[in-house]
Protein backbone atom coordinates (compact mmCIF):
# COMPACT_ATOMS: atom_id res chain seq x y z
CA UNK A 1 -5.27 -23.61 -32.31
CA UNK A 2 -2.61 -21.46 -34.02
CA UNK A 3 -3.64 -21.85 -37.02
CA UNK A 4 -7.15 -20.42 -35.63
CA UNK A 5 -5.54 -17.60 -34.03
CA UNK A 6 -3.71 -16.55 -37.70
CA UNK A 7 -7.06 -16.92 -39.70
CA UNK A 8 -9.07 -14.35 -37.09
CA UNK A 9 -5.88 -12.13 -37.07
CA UNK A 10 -6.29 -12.44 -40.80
CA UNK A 11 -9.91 -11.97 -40.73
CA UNK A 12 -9.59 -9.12 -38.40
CA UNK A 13 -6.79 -7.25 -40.75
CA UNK A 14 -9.18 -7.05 -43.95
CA UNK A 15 -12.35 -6.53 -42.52
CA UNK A 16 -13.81 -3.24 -42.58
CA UNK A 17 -13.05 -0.12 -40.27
CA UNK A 18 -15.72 0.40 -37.71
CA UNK A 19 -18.02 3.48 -38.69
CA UNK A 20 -17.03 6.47 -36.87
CA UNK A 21 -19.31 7.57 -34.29
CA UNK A 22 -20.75 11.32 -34.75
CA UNK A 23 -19.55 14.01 -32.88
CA UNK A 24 -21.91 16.95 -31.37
CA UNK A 25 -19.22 20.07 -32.82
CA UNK A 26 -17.73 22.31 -29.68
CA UNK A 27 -20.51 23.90 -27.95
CA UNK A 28 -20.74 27.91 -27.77
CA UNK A 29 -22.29 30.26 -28.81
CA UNK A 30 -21.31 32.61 -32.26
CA UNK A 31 -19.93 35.55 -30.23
CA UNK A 32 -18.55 37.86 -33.34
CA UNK A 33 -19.50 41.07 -33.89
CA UNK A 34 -20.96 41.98 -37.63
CA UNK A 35 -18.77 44.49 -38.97
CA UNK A 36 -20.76 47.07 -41.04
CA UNK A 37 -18.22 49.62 -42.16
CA UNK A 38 -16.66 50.02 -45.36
CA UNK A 39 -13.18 49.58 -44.00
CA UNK A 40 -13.83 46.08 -43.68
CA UNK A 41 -15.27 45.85 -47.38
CA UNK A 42 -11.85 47.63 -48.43
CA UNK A 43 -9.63 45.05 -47.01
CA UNK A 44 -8.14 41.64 -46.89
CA UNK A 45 -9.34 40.56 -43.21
CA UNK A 46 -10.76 37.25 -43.94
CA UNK A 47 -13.44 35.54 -41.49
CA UNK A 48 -13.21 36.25 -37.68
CA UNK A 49 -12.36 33.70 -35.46
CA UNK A 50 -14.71 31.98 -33.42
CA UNK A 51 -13.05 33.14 -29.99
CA UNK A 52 -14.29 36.07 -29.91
CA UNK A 53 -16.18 37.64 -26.95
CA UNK A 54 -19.46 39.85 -26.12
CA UNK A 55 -19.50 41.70 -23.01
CA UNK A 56 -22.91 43.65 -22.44
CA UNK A 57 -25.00 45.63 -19.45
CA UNK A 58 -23.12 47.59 -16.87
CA UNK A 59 -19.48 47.51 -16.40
CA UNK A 60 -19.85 46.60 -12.84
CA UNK A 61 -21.86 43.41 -13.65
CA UNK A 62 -19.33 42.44 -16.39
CA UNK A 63 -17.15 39.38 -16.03
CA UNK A 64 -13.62 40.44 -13.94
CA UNK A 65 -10.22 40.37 -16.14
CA UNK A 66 -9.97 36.72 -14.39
CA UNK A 67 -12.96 35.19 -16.73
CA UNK A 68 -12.58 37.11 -20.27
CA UNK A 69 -9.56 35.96 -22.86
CA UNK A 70 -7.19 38.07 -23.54
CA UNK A 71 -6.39 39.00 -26.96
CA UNK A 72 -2.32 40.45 -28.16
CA UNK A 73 -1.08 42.18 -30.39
CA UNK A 74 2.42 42.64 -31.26
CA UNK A 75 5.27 42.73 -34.30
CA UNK A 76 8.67 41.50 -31.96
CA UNK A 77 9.01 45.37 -30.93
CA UNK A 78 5.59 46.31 -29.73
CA UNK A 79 3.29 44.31 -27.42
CA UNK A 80 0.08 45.00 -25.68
CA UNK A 81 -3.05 42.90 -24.76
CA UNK A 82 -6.92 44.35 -25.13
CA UNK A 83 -10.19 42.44 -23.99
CA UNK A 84 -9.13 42.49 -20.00
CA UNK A 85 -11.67 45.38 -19.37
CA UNK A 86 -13.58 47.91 -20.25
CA UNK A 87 -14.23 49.53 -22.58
CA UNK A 88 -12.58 46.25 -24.21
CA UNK A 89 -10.37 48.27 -26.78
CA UNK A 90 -8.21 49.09 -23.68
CA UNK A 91 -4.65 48.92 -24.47
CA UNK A 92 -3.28 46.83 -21.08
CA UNK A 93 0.36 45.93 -19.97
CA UNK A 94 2.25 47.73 -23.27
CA UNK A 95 5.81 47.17 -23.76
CA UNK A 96 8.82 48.36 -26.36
CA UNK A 97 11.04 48.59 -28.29
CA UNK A 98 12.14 45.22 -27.17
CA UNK A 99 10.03 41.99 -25.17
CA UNK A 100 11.60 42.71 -21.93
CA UNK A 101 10.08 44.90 -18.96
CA UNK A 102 12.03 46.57 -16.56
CA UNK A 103 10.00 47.60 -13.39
CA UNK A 104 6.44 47.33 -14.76
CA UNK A 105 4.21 47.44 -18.29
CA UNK A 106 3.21 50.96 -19.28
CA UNK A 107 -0.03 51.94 -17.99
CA UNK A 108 -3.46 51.35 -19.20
CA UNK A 109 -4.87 53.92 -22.36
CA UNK A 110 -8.14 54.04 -23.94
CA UNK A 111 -10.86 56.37 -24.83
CA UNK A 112 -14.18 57.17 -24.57
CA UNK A 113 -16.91 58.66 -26.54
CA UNK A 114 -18.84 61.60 -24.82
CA UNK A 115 -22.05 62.92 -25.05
CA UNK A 116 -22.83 66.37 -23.41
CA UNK A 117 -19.33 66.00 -21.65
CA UNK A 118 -20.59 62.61 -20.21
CA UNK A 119 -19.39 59.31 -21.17
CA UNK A 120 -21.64 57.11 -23.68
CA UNK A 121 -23.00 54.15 -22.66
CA UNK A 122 -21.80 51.36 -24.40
CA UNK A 123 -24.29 48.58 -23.19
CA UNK A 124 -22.99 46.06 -26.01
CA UNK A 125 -19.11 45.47 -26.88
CA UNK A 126 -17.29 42.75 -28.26
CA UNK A 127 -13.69 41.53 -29.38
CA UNK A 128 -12.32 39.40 -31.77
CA UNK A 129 -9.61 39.06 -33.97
CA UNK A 130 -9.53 37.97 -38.14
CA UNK A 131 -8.23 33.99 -38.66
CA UNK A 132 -4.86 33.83 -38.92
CA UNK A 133 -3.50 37.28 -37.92
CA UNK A 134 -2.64 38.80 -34.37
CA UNK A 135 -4.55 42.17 -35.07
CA UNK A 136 -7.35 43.42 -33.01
CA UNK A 137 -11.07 44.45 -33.87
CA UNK A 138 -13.67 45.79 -31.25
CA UNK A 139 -16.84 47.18 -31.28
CA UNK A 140 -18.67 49.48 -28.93
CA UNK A 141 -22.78 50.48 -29.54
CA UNK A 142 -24.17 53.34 -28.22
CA UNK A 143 -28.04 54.17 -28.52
CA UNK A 144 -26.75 55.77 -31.99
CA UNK A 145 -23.80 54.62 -33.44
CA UNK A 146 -21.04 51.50 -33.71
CA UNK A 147 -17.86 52.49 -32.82
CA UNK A 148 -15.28 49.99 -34.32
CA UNK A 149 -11.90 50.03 -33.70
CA UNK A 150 -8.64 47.89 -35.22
CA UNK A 151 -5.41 47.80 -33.82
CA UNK A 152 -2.22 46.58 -34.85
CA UNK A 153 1.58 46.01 -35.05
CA UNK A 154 2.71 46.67 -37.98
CA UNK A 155 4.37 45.01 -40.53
CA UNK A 156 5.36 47.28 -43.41
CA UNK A 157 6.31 45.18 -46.40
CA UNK A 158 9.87 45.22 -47.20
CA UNK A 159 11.13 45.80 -43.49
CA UNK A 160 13.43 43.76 -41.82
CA UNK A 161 11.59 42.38 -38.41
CA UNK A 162 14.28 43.80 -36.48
CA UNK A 163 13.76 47.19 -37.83
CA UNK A 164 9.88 47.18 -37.92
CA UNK A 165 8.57 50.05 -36.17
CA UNK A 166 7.79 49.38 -32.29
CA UNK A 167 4.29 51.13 -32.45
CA UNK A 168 1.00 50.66 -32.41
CA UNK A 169 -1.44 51.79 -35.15
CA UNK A 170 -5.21 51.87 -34.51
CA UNK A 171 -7.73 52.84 -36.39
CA UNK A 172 -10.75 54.52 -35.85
CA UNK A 173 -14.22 53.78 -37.89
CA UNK A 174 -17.89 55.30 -37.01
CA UNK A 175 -20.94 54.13 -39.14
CA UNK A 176 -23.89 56.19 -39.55
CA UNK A 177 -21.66 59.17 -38.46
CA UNK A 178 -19.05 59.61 -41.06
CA UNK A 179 -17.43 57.80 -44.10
CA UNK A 180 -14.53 55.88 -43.84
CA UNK A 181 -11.23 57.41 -45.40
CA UNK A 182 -8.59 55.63 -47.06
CA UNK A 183 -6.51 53.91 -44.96
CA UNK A 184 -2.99 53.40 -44.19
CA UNK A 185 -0.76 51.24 -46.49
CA UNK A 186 0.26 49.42 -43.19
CA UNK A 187 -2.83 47.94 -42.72
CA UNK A 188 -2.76 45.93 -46.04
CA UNK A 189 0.95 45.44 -44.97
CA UNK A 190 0.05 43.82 -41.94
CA UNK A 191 -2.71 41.81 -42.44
CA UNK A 192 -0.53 40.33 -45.41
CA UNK A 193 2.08 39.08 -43.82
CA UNK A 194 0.48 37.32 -40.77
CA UNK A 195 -2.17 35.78 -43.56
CA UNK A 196 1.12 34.31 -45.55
CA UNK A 197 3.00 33.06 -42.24
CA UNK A 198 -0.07 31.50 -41.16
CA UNK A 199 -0.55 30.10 -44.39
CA UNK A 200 3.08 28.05 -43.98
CA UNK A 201 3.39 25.08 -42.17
CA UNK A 202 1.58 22.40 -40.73
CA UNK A 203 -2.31 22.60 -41.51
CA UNK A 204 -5.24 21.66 -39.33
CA UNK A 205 -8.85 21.12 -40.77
CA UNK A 206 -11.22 19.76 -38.11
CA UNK A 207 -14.51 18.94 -38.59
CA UNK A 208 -15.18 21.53 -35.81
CA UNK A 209 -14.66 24.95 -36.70
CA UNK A 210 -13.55 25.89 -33.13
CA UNK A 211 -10.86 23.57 -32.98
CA UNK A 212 -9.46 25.35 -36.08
CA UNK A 213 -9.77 28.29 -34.43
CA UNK A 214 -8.32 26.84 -31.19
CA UNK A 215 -5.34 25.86 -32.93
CA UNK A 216 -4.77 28.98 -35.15
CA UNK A 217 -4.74 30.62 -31.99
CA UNK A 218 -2.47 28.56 -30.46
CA UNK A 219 0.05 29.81 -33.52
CA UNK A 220 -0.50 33.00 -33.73
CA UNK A 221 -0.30 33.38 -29.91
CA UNK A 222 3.11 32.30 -30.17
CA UNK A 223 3.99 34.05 -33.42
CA UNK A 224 2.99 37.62 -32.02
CA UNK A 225 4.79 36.67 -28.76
CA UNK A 226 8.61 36.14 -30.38
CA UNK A 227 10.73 38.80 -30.31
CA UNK A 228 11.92 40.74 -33.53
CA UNK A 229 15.88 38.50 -33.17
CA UNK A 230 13.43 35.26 -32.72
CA UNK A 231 13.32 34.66 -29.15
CA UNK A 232 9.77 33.08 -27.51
CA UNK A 233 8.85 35.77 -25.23
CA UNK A 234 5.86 35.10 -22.52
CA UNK A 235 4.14 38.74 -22.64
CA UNK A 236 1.66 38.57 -19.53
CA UNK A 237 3.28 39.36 -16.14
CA UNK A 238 6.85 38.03 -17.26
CA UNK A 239 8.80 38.74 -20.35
CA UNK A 240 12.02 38.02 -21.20
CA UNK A 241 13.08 35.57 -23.94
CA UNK A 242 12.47 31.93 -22.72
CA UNK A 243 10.60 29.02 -23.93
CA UNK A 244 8.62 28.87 -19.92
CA UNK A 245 5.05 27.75 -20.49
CA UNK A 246 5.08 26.86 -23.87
CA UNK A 247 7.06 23.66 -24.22
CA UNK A 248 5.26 21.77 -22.46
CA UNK A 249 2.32 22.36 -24.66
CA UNK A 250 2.89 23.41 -28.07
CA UNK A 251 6.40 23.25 -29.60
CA UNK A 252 6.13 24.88 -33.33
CA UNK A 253 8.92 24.04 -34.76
CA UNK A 254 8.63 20.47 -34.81
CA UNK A 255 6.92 20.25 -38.13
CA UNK A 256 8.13 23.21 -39.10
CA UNK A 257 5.14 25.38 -38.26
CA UNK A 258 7.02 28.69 -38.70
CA UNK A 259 10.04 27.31 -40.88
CA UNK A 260 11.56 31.14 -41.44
CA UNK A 261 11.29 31.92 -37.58
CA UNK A 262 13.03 28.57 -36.11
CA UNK A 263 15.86 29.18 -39.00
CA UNK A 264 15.98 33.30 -37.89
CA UNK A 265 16.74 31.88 -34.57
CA UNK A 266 18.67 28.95 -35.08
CA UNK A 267 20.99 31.00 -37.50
CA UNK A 268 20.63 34.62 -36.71
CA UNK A 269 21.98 35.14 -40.85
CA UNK A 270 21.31 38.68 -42.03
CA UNK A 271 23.05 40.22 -45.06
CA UNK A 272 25.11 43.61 -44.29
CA UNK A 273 26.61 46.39 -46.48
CA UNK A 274 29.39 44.24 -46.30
CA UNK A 275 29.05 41.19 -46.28
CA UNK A 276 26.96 38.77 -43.83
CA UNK A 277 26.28 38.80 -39.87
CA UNK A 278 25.42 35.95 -37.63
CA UNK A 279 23.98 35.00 -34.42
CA UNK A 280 23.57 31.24 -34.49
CA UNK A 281 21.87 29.65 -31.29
CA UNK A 282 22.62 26.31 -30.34
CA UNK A 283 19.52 24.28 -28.65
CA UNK A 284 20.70 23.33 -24.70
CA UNK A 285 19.56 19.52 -26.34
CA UNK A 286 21.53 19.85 -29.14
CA UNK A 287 25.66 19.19 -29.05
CA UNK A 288 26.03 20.24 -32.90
CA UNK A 289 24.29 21.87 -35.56
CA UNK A 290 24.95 21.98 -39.23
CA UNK A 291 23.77 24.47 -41.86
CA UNK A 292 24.89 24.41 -45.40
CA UNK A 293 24.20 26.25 -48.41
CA UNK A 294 23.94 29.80 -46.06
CA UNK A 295 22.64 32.96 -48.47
CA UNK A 296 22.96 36.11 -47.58
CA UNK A 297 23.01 39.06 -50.46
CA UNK A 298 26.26 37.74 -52.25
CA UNK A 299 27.72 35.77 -49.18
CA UNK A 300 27.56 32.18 -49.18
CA UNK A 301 28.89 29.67 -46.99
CA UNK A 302 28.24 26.63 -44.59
CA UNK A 303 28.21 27.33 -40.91
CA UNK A 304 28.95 24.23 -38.07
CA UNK A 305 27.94 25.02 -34.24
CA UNK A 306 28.79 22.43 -31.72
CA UNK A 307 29.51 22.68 -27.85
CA UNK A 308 31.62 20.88 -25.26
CA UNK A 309 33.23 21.34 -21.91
CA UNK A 310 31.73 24.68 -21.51
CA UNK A 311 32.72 25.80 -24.99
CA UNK A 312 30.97 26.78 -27.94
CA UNK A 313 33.24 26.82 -31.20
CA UNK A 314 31.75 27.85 -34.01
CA UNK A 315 33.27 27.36 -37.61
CA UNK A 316 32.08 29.10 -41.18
CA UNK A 317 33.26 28.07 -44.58
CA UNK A 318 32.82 30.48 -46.91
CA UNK A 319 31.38 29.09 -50.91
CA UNK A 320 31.15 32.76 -52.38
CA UNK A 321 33.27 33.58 -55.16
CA UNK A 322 34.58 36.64 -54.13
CA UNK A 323 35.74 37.93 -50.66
CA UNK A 324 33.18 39.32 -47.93
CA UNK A 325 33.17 40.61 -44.53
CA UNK A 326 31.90 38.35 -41.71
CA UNK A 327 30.54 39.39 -37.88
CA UNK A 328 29.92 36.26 -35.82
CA UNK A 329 27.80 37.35 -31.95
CA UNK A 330 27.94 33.68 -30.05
CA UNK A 331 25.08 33.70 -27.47
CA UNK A 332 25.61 32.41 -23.70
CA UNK A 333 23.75 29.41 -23.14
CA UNK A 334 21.34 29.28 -20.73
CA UNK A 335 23.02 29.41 -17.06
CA UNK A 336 26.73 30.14 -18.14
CA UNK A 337 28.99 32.28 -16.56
CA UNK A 338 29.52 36.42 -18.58
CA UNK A 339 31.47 34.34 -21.70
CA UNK A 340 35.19 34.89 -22.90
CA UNK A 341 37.19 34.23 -25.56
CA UNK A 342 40.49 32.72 -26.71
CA UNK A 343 43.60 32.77 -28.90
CA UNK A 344 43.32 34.97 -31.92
CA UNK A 345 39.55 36.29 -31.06
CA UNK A 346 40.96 37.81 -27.80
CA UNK A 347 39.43 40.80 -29.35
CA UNK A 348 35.62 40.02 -28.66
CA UNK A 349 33.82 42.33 -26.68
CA UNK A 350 30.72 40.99 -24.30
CA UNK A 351 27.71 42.64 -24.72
CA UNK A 352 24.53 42.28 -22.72
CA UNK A 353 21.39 42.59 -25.18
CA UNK A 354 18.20 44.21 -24.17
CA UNK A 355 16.03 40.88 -23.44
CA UNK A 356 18.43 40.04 -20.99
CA UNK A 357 20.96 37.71 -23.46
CA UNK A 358 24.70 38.16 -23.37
CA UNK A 359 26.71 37.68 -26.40
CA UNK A 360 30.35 37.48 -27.71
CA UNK A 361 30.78 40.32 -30.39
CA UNK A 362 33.87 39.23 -32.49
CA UNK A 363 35.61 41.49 -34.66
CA UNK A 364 34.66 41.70 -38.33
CA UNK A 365 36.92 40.03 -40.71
CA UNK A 366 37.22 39.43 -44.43
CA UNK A 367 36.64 35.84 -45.35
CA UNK A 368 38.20 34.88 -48.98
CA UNK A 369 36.60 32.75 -51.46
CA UNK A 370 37.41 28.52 -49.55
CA UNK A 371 38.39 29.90 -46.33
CA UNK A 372 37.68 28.67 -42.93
CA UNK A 373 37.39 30.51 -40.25
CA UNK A 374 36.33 29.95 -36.31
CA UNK A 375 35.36 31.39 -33.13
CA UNK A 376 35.66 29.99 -29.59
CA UNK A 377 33.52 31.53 -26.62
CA UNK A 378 34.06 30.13 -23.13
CA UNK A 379 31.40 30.26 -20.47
């Protein structure tokens, strides 16, 4: 009998894998609008995705804010959602310079076309947004023309995130009406660097387009929700920099979806006039962290995080071959008391940031080629 039971494991083990079944794909319908205006010709947009919407008929019969998606746009400084209502280029619940509201959103903007001092009609619109990217293109027909709009965050090339401009940029196109003109550098920017971030990472290729497109959403939902210092900030109703509704669901960074965003937060390096500047986070899971082989402009140097006893101590060693200045901001974890510090860093100034976050400010010191140096905070 056992040898029975070995020979139809055996048999079982190099037989062939059953056939997979067919699957029908996602149902739904192709809800896109065509985009016939040169200013799509002109630039890199790539396809649409497939959740996109089409609103028609009169705005009173049109589904409620409760039953349409809602589509973001944002660059860590500037936030605002569209598709909520009509027309569905609305701007809806903007916020900036930073992800954090204080009493409410700004109010509601948009625009309308008139005819003979009376609005147009606009008995077809629809919303989508290119593969990839967090921008947002509408459409609006009248009896006559297409009105297409695209709206964006941008993303100039060769800005820090932090000091992107917290704005909004939209832009304006007409067919059968006028030509389009040349358009701002900033849009080629843009649509640039969310094509290469979404381009990094972890790759999904269904055999159903939608569940691509499900997915990319997923990422770039969470890519144009994070702050411009690299905090996960929930932009409907709450804001603030906290990880909330997403963990549960979809947690990037393991797999390194968006490598240079989990190591911007993680690390908080940026190179100064000086020398370097950091504001490492340490995960509430996490007890240590390690980071060697740090590059900033000409600093270089290995940074160690670790936390005990309500204390963080944090200790950098610099590699560089000449001496550089160093500023070190410690961030409160999560429930801790307004932090303090100890010993020689009784110097260090707290300072509440705008999302909310309270860091230790130490003083800047020169770090010489070997030398360790570390900071305690107490909370």
């Amino acid at each position: 009998m056992r040898a029975w039971i070995v020979a139809g494991l055996l048999a079982a083990c190099t037989g062939q894998p059953p056939a997979e079944e067919a699957r029908e794909p996602w149902p739904g319908e192709d809800e896109r609008p065509a985009l016939d205006h040169p200013l799509f010709e002109a630039h890199d947009f790539g396809a649409l995705s497939l959740c996109a919407e089409h609103v028609s008929g009169p705005a009173d019969e049109r589904p409620d804010a409760a039953h349409r998606g809602p589509y973001g746009v944002g660059n860590g400084r500037f936030f605002a959602l569209f598709g909520l209502a009509d027309p569905v280029s609305r701007l809806h619940s903007a916020i900036g310079p930073v992800y954090r509201r204080s009493s409410r959103f700004f109010g509601d903007q948009w625009f309308e076309v008139e005819v003979d001092g009376e609005p147009a009609a606009t008995p077809d619109e629809w919303i989508a947004r290119p593969r990839g990217t967090s921008l947002v293109v509408t459409r609006a027909d009248t009896a006559d023309v297409s009105i297409y709009t695209v709206d964006l965050a941008p993303m100039p090339a060769g800005v820090a995130r932090q000091d992107v401009p917290p704005m909004l940029v939209r832009f304006l196109a007409v067919t059968s009406r006028s030509d389009a003109t040349t358009p701002d550098a900033w849009l080629d920017d843009t649509l640039a660097w969310w094509h290469d971030g979404s381009a990094k990472g972890v790759q999904l290729h269904a055999s159903d387009p939608r569940v691509d497109d499900l997915y990319d959403g997923m990422r770039t939902a969470i890519r144009v929700q994070t702050a411009a210092h690299g905090g996960v900030s929930p932009m409907s109703r709450y804001t603030g920099v906290w990880l909330g509704d997403y963990v549960a669901r979809f947690r990037p960074w393991e797999g390194g979806i968006v490598l240079d965003a989990m190591l911007s937060y993680l690390l908080g390096a940026t190179p100064t006039d000086e020398g370097l500047s950091l504001r490492p986070h340490l995960p509430d899971s996490l007890d240590r962290l390690d980071a060697d082989g740090l590059l900033a402009g000409g600093a270089t140097g290995s940074l160690s995080l670790s936390r005990c006893d309500r204390c963080t101590v944090a200790r950098f060693t610099s590699t560089a071959d000449v001496p550089f200045e160093l500023s070190v901001e410690l961030p409160l974890p999560a429930g801790g008391r307004p932090p303090s510090s100890s010993g020689d860093d009784s110097d260090a100034v707290v300072r509440p940031l705008p999302a909310g976050e309270w860091v230790l400010c130490f003083p800047a010191r020169t770090v010489a080629p070997g030398q360790t140096v570390s900071y305690r905070m107490r909370w």
